[in-house]
N, C-alpha and C. Protein backbone atom coordinates (compact mmCIF):
# COMPACT_ATOMS: atom_id res chain seq x y z
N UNK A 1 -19.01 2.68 -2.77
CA UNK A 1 -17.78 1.92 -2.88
C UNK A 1 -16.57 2.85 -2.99
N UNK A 2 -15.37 2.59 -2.41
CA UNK A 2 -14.35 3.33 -2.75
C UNK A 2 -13.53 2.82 -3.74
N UNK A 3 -13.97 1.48 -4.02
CA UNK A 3 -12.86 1.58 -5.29
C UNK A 3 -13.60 0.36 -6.22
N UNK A 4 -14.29 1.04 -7.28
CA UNK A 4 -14.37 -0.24 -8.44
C UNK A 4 -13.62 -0.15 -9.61
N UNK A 5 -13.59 -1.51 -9.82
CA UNK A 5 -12.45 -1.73 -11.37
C UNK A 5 -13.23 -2.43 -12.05
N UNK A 6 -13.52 -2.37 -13.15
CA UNK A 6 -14.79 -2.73 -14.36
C UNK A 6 -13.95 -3.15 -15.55
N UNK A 7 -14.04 -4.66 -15.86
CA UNK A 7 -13.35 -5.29 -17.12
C UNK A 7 -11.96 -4.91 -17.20
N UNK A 8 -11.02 -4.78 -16.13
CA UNK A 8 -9.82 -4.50 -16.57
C UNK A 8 -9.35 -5.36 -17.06
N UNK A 9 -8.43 -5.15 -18.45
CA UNK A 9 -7.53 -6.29 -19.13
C UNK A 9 -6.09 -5.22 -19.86
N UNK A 10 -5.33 -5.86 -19.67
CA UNK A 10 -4.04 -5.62 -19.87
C UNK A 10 -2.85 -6.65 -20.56
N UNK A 11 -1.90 -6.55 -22.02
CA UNK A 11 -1.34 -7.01 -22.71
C UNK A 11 -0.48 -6.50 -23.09
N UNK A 12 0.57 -6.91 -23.03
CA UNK A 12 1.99 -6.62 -23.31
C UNK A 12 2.66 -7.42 -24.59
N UNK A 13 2.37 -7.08 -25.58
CA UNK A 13 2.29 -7.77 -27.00
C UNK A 13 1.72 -9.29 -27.11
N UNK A 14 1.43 -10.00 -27.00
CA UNK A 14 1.11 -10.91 -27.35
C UNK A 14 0.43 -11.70 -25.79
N UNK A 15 1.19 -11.58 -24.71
CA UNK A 15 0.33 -11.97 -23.82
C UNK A 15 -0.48 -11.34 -23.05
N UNK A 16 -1.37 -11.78 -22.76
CA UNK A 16 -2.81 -11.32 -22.20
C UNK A 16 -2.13 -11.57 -20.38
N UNK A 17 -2.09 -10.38 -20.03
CA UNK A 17 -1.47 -10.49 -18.43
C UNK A 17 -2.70 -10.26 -17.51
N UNK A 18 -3.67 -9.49 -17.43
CA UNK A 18 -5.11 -9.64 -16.89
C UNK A 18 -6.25 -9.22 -17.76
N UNK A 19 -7.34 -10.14 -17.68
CA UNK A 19 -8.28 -10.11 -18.78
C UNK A 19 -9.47 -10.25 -18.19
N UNK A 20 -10.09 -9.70 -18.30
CA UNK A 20 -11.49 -8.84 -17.64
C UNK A 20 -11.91 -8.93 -15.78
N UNK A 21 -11.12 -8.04 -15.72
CA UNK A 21 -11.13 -8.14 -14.25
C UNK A 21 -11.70 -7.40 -13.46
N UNK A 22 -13.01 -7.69 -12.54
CA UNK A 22 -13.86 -6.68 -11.84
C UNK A 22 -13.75 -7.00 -10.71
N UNK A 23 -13.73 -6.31 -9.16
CA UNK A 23 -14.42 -5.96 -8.62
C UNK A 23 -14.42 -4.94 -7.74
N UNK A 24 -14.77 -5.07 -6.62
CA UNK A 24 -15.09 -4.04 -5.66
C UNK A 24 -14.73 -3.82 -4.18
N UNK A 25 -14.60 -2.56 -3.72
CA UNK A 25 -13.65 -2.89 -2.47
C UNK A 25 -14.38 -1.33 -1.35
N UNK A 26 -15.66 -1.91 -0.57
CA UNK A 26 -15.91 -0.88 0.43
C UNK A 26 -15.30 -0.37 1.23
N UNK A 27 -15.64 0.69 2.34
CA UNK A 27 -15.32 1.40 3.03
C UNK A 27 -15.14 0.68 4.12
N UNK A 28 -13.96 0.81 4.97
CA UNK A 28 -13.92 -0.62 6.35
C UNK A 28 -13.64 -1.82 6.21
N UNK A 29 -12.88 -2.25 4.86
CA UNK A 29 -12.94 -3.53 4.58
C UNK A 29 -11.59 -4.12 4.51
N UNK A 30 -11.01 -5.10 4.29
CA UNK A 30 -9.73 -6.09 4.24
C UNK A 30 -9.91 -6.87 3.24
N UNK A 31 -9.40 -6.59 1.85
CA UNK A 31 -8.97 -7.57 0.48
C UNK A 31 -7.84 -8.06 0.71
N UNK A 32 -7.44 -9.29 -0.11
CA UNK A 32 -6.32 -9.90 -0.38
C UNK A 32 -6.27 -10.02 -1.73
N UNK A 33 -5.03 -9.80 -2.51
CA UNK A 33 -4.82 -10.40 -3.70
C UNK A 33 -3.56 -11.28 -3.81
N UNK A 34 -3.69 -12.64 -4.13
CA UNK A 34 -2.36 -13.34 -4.18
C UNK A 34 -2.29 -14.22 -5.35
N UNK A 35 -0.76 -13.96 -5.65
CA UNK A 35 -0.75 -14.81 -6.97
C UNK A 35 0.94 -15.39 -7.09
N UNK A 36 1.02 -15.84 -7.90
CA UNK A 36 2.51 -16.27 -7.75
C UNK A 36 3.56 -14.98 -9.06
N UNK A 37 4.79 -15.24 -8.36
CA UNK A 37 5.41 -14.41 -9.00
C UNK A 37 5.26 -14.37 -10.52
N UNK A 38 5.03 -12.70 -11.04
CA UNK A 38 4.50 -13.30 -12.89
C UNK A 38 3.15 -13.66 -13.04
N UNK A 39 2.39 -13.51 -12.05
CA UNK A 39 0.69 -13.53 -12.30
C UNK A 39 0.49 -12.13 -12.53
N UNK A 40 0.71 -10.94 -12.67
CA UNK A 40 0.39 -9.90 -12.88
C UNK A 40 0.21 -9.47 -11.76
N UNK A 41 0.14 -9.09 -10.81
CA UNK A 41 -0.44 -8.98 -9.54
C UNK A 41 0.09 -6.87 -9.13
N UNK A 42 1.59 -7.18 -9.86
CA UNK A 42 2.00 -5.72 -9.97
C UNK A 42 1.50 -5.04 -11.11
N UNK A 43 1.47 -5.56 -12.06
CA UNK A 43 0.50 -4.76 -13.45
C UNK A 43 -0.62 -3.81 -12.33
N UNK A 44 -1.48 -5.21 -12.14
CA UNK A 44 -2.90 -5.17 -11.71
C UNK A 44 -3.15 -3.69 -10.53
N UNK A 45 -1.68 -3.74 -9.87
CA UNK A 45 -2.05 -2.72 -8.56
C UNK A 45 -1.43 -1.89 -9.19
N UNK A 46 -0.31 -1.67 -10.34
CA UNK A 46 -0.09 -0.34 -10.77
C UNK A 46 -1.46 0.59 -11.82
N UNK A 47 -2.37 -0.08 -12.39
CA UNK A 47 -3.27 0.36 -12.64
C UNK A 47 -4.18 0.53 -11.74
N UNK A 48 -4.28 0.15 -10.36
CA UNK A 48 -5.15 0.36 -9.51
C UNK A 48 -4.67 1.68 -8.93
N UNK A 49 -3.37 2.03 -8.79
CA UNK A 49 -3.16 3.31 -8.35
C UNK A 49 -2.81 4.11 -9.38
N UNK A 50 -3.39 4.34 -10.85
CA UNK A 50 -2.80 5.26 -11.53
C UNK A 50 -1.54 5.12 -12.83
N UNK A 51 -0.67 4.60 -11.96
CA UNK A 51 0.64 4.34 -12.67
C UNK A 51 0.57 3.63 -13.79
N UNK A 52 -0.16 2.84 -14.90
CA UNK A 52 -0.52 2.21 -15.36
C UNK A 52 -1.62 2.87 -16.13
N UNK A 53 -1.73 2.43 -17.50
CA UNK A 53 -3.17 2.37 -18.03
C UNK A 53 -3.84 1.14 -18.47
N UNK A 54 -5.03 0.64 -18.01
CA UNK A 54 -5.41 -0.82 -18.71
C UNK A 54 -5.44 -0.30 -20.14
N UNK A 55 -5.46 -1.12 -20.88
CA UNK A 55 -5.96 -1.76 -22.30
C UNK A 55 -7.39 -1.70 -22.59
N UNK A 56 -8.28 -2.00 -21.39
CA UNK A 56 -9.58 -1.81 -21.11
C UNK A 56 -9.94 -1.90 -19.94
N UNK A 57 -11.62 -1.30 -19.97
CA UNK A 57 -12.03 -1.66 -18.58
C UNK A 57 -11.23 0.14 -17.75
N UNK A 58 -12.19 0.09 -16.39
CA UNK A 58 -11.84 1.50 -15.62
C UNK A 58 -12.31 1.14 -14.59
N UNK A 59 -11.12 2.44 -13.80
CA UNK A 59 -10.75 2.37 -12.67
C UNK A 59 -11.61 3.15 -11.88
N UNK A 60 -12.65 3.21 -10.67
CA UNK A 60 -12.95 4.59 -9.78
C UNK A 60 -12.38 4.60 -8.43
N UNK A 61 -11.85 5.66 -8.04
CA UNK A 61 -11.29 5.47 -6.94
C UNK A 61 -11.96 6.75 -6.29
N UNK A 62 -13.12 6.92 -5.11
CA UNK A 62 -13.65 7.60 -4.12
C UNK A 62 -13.01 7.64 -3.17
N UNK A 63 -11.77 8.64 -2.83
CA UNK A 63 -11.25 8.77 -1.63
C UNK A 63 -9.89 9.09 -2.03
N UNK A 64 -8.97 9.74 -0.87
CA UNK A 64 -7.77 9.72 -0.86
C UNK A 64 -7.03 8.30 -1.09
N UNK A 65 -6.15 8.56 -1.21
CA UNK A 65 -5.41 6.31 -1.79
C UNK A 65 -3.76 7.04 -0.96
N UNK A 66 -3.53 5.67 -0.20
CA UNK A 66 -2.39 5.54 0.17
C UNK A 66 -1.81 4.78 -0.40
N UNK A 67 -0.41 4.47 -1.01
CA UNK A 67 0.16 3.25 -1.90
C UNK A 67 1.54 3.02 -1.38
N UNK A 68 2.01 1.76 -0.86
CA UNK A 68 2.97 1.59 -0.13
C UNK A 68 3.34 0.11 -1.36
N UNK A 69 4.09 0.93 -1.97
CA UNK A 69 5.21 0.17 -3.18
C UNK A 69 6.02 -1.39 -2.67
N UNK A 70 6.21 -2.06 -2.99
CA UNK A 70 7.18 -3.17 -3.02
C UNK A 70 9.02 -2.36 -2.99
N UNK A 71 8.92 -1.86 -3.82
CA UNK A 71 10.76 -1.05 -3.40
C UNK A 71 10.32 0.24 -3.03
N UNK A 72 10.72 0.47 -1.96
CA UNK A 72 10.56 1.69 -1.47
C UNK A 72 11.11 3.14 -2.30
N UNK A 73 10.51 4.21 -2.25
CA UNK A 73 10.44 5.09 -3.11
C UNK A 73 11.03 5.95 -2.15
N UNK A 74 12.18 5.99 -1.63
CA UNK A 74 13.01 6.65 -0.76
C UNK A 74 14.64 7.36 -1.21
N UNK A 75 14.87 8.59 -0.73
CA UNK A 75 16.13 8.92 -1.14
C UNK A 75 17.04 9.50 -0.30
N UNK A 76 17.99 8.01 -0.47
CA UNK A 76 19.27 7.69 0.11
C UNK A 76 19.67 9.22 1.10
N UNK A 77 19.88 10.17 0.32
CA UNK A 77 21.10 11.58 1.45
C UNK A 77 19.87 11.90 2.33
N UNK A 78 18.68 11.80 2.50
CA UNK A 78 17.51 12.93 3.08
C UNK A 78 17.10 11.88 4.27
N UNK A 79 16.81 12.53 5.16
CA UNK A 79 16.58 11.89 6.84
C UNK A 79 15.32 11.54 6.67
N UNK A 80 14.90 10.87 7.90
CA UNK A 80 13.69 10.28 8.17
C UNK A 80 12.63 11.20 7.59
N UNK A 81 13.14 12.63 8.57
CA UNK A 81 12.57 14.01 8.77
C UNK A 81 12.06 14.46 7.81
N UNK A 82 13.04 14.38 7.02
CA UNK A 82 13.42 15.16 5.86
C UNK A 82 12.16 14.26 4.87
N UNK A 83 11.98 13.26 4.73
CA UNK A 83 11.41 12.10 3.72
C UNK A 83 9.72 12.98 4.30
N UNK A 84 9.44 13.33 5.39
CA UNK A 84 8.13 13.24 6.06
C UNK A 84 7.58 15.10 5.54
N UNK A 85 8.53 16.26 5.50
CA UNK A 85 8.84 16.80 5.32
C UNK A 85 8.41 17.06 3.82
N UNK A 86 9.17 16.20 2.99
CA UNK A 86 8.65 16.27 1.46
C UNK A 86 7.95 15.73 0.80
N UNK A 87 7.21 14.53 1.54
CA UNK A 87 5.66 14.00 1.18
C UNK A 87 4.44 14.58 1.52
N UNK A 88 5.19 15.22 2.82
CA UNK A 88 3.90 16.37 3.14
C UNK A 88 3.15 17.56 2.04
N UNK A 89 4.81 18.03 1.62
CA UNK A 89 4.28 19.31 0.64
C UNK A 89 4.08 18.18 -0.75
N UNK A 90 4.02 17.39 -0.99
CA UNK A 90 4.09 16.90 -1.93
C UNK A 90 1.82 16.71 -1.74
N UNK A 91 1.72 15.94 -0.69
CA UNK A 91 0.80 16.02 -0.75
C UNK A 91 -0.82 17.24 -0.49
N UNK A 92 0.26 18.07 0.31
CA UNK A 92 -0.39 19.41 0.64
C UNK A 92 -1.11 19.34 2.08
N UNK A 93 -0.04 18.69 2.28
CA UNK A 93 -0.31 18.86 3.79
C UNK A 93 0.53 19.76 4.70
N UNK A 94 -0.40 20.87 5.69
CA UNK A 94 0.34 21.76 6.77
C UNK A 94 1.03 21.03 7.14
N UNK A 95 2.29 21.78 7.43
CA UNK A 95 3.71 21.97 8.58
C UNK A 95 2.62 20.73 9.62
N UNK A 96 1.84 21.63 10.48
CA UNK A 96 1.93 21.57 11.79
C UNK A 96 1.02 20.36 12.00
N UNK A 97 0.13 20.02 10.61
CA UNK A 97 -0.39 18.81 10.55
C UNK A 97 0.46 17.51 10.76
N UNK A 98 1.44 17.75 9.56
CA UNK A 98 2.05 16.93 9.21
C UNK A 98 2.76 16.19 10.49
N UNK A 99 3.54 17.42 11.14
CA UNK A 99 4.51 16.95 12.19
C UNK A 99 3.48 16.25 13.32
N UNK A 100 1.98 16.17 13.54
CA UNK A 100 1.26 15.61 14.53
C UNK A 100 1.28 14.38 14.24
N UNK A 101 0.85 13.80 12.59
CA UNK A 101 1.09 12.85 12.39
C UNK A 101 1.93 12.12 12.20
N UNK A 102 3.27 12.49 11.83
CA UNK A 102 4.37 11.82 11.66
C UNK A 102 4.86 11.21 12.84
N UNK A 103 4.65 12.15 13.81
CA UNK A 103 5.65 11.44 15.54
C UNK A 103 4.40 10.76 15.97
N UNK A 104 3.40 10.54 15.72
CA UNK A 104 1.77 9.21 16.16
C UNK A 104 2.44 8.08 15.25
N UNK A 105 3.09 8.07 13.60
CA UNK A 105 3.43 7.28 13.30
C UNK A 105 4.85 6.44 13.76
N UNK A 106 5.34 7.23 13.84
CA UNK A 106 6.78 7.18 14.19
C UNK A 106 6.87 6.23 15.78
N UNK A 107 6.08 6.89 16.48
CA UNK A 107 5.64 6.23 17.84
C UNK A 107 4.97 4.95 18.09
N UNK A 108 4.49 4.63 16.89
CA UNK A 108 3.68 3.40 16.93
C UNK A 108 4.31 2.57 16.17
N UNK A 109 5.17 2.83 15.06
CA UNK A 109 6.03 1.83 14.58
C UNK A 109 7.71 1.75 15.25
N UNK A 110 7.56 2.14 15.88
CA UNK A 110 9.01 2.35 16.88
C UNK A 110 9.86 2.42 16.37
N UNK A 111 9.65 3.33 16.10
CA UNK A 111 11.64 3.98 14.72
C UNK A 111 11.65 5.58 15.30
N UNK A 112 11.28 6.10 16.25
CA UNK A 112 11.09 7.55 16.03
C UNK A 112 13.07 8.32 16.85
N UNK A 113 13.85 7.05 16.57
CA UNK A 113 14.93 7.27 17.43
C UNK A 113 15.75 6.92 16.10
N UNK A 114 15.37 7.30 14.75
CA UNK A 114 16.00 7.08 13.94
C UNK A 114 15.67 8.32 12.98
N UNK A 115 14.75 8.84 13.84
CA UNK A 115 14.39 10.50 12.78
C UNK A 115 14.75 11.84 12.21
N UNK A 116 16.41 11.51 12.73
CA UNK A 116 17.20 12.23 11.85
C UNK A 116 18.51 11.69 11.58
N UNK A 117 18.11 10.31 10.76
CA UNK A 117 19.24 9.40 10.60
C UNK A 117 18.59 9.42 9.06
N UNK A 118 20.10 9.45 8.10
CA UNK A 118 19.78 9.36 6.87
C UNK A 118 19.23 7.82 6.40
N UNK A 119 18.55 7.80 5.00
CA UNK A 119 17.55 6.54 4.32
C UNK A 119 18.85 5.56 4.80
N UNK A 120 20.27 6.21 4.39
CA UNK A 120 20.99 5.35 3.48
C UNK A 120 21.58 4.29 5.25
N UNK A 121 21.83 5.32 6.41
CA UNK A 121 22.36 4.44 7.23
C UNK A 121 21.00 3.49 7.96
N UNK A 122 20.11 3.70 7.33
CA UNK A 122 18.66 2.68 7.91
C UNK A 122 19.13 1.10 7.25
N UNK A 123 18.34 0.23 8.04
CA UNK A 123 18.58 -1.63 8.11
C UNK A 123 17.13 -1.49 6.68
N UNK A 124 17.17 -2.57 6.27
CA UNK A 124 15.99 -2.52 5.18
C UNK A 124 14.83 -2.84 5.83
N UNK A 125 14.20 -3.41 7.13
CA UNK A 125 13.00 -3.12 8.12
C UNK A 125 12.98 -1.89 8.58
N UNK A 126 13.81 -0.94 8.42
CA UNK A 126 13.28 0.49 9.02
C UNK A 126 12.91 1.22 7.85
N UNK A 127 13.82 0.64 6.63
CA UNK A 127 13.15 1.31 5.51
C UNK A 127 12.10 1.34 5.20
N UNK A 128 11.54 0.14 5.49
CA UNK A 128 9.99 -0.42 5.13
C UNK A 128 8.86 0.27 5.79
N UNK A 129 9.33 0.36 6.94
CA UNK A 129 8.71 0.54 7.93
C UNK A 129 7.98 2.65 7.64
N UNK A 130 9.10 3.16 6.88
CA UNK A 130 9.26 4.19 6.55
C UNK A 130 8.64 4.38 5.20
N UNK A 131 8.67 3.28 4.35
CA UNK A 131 7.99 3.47 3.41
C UNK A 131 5.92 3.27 3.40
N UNK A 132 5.69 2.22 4.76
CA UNK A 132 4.35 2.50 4.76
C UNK A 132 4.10 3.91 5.50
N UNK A 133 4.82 4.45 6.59
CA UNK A 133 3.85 5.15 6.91
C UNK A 133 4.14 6.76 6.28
N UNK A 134 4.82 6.76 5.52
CA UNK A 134 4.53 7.71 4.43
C UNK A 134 3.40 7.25 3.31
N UNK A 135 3.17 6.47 3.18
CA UNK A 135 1.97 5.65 2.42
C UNK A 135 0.77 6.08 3.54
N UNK A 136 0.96 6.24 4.78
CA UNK A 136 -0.19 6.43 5.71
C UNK A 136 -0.08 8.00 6.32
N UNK A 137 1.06 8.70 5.63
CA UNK A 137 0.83 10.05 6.14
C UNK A 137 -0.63 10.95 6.12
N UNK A 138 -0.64 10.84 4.61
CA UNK A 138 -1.98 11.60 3.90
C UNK A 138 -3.70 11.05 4.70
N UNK A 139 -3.15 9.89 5.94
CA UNK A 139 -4.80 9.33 6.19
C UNK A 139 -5.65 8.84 4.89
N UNK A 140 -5.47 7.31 4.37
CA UNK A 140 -5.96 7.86 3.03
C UNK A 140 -7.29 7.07 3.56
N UNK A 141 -7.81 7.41 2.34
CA UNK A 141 -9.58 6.37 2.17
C UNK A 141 -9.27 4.80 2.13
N UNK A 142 -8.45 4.89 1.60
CA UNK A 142 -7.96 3.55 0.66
C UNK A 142 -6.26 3.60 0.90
N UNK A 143 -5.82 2.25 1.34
CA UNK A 143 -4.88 2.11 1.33
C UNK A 143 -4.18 0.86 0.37
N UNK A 144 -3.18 0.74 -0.48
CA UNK A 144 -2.95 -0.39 -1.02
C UNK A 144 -1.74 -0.78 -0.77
N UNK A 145 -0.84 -2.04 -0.23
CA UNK A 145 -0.03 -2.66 -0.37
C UNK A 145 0.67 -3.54 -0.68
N UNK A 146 1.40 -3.12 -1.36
CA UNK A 146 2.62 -4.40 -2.57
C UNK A 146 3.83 -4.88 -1.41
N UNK A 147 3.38 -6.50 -1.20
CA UNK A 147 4.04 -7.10 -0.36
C UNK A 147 4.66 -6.39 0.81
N UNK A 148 3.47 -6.14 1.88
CA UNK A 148 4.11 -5.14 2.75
C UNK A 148 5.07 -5.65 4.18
N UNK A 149 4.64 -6.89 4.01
CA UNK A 149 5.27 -8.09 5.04
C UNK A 149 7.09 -7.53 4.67
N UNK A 150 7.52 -7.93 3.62
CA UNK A 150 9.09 -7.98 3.45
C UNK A 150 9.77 -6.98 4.07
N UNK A 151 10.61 -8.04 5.30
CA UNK A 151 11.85 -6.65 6.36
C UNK A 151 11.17 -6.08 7.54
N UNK A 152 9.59 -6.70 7.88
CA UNK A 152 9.02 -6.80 8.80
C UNK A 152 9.94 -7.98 10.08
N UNK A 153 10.01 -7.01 11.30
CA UNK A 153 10.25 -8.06 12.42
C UNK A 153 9.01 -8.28 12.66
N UNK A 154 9.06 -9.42 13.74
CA UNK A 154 7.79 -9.24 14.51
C UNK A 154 6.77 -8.45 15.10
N UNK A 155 7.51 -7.45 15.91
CA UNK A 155 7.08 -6.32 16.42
C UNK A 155 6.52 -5.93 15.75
N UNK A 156 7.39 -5.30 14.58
CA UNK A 156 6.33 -4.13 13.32
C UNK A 156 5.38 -5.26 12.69
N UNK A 157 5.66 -6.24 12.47
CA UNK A 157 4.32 -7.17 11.94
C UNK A 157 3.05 -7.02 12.66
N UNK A 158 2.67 -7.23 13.96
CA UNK A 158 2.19 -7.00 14.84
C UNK A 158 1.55 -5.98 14.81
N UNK A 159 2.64 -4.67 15.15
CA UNK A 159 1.97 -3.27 15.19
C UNK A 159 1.38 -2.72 13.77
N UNK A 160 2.02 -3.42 12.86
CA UNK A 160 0.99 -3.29 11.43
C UNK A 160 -0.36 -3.64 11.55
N UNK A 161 -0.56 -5.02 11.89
CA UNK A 161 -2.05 -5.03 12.22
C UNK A 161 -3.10 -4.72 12.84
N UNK A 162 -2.00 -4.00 14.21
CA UNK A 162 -3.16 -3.16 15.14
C UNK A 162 -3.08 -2.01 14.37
N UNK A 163 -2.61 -1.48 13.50
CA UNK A 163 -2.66 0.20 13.04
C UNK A 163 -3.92 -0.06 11.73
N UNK A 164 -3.56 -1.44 10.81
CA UNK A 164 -4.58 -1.89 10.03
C UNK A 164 -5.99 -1.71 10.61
N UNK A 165 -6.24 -2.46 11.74
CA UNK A 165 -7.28 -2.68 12.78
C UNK A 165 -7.71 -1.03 12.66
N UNK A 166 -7.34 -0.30 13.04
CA UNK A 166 -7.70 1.02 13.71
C UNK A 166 -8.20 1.87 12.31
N UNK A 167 -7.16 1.73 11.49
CA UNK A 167 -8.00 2.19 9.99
C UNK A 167 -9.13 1.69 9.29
N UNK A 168 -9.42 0.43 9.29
CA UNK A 168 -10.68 0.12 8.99
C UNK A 168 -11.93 0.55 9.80
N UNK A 169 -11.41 0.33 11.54
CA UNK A 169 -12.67 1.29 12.47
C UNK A 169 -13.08 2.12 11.73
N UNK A 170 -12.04 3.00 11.53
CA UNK A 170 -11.94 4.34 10.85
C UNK A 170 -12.76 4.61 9.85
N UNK A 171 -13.48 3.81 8.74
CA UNK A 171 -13.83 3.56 7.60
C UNK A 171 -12.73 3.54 6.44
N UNK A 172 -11.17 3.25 6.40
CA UNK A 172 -10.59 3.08 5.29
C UNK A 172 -10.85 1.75 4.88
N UNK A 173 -10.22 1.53 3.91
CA UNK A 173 -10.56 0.22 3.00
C UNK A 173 -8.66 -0.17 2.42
N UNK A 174 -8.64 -1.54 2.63
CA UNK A 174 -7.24 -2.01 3.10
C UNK A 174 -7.27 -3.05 2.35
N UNK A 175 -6.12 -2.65 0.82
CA UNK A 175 -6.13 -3.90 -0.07
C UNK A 175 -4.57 -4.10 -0.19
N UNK A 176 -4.29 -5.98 0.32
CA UNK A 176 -3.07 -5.98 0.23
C UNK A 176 -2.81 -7.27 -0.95
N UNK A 177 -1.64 -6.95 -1.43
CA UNK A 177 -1.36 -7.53 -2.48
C UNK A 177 -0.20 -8.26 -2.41
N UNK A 178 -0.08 -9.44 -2.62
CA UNK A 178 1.47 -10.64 -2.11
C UNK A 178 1.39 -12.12 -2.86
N UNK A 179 1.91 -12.47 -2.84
CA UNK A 179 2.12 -13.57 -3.20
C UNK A 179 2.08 -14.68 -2.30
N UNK A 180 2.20 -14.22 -1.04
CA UNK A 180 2.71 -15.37 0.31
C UNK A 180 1.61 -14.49 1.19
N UNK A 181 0.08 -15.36 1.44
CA UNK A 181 -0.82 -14.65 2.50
C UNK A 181 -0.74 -15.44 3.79
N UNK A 182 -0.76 -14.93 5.03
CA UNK A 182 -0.53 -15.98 6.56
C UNK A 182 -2.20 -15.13 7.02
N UNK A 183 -2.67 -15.84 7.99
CA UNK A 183 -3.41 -15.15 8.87
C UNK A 183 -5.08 -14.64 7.74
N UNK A 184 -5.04 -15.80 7.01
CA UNK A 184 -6.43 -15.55 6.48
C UNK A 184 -7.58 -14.88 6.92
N UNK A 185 -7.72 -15.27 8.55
CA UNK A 185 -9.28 -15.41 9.29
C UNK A 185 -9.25 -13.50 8.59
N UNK A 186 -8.03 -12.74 8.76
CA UNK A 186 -8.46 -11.69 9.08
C UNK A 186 -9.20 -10.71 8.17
N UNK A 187 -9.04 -11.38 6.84
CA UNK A 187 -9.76 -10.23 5.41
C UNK A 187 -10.58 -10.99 5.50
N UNK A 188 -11.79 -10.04 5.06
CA UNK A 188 -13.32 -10.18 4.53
C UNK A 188 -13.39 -10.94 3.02
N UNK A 189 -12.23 -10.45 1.94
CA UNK A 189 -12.17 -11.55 1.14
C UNK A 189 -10.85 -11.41 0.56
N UNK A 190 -11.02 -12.89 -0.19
CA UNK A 190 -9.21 -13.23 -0.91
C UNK A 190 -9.48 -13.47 -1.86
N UNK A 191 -8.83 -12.94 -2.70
CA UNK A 191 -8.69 -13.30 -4.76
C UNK A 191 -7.52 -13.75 -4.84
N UNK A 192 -7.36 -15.04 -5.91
CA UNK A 192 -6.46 -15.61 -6.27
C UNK A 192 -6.33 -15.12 -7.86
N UNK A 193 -5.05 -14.61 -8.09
CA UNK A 193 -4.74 -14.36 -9.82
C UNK A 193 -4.09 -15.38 -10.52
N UNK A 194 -5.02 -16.19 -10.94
CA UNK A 194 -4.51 -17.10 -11.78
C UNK A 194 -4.54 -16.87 -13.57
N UNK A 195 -3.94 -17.17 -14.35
CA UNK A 195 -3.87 -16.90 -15.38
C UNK A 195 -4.82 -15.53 -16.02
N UNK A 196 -4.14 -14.40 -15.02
CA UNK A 196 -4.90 -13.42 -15.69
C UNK A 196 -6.46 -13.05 -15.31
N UNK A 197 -6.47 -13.83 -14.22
CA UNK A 197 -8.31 -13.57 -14.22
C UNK A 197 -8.38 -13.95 -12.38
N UNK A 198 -9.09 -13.35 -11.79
CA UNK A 198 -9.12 -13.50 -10.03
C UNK A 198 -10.12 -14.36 -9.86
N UNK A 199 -9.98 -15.38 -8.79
CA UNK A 199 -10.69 -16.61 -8.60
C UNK A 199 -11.04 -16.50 -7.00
């Protein structure tokens, strides 16, 4: 498995925000988690990537993890370039790696005519667009996304799912997290967070 979570529960003085929460998420696969705004759903994925500590219960994560945030983790003066540039060394990835993958990404989400245009003069769909595939620089095992739909056109909606498609071939494992799910047929399974506990 690349990623199990065993009894997680989490409380923020007095309320119980997720309370024993397990399961499991293979290699090649498509999760959903949806809940309504205030179900925990961000607790839940900030302890799934780290950022977070449960209360109880643990996390294993087998593999590299890609994490593509709900507000993008981007800064305003630094170019496309520049953003691809410092996630690389951030993650320890070669120069010459890096730049192979960045213009495959760049090319497939069709922004690569914006790659030395600063965060700040980008539309908030190119931001986005910029914030997954720095989430997909590193190739991870595991990828997770916090409402990755929002500031999606069509196009990039689209080309999200054929790039999804191609990573699971791949053997990654693809857990997305929202509140608003369309296009069910396509995950293997869906959890609903209702009062703290997935149904």
């Amino acid at each position: 498995m690349l990623l199990t979570a065993r009894h997680i529960s989490k409380s923020f003085g007095r309320k119980h925000v997720l309370r024993d929460i397990s399961f499991e998420l293979q290699a090649g696969s498509l999760y959903g988690i949806v809940g309504e705004n205030g179900s925990g759903k961000s607790t839940l994925l900030k302890i799934i990537v780290g950022a977070w500590e449960a209360d109880s219960g643990t996390i294993s994560l087998n593999g590299k993890l890609g994490y593509c945030p709900q507000e993008a983790l981007l800064f305003p003066l630094l170019t496309v370039a520049e953003h691809f540039r410092y996630f690389a060394a951030a993650y320890g990835i070669p120069k010459d790696i890096m730049k192979k993958r960045a213009d495959h990404l760049l090319d497939h989400f069709n922004f690569k005519k914006y790659e030395k245009e600063k965060v700040a003069n980008l539309s908030g769909g190119t931001q986005q667009k910029l914030n997954l595939t720095l989430a997909l620089l590193p190739e991870p095992d595991l990828l997770v996304l916090d409402e990755p739909y929002n500031g999606f056109d069509w196009d990039t909606y689209l080309r999200f799912w054929e790039y999804t498609g191609q990573l699971r071939q791949q053997g990654c494992a693809v857990l997305v997290v929202t509140h608003l799910l369309s296009e069910r047929e396509r995950f293997d399974r869906i959890y609903d967070l209702k009062n703290g506990q997935l149904m």
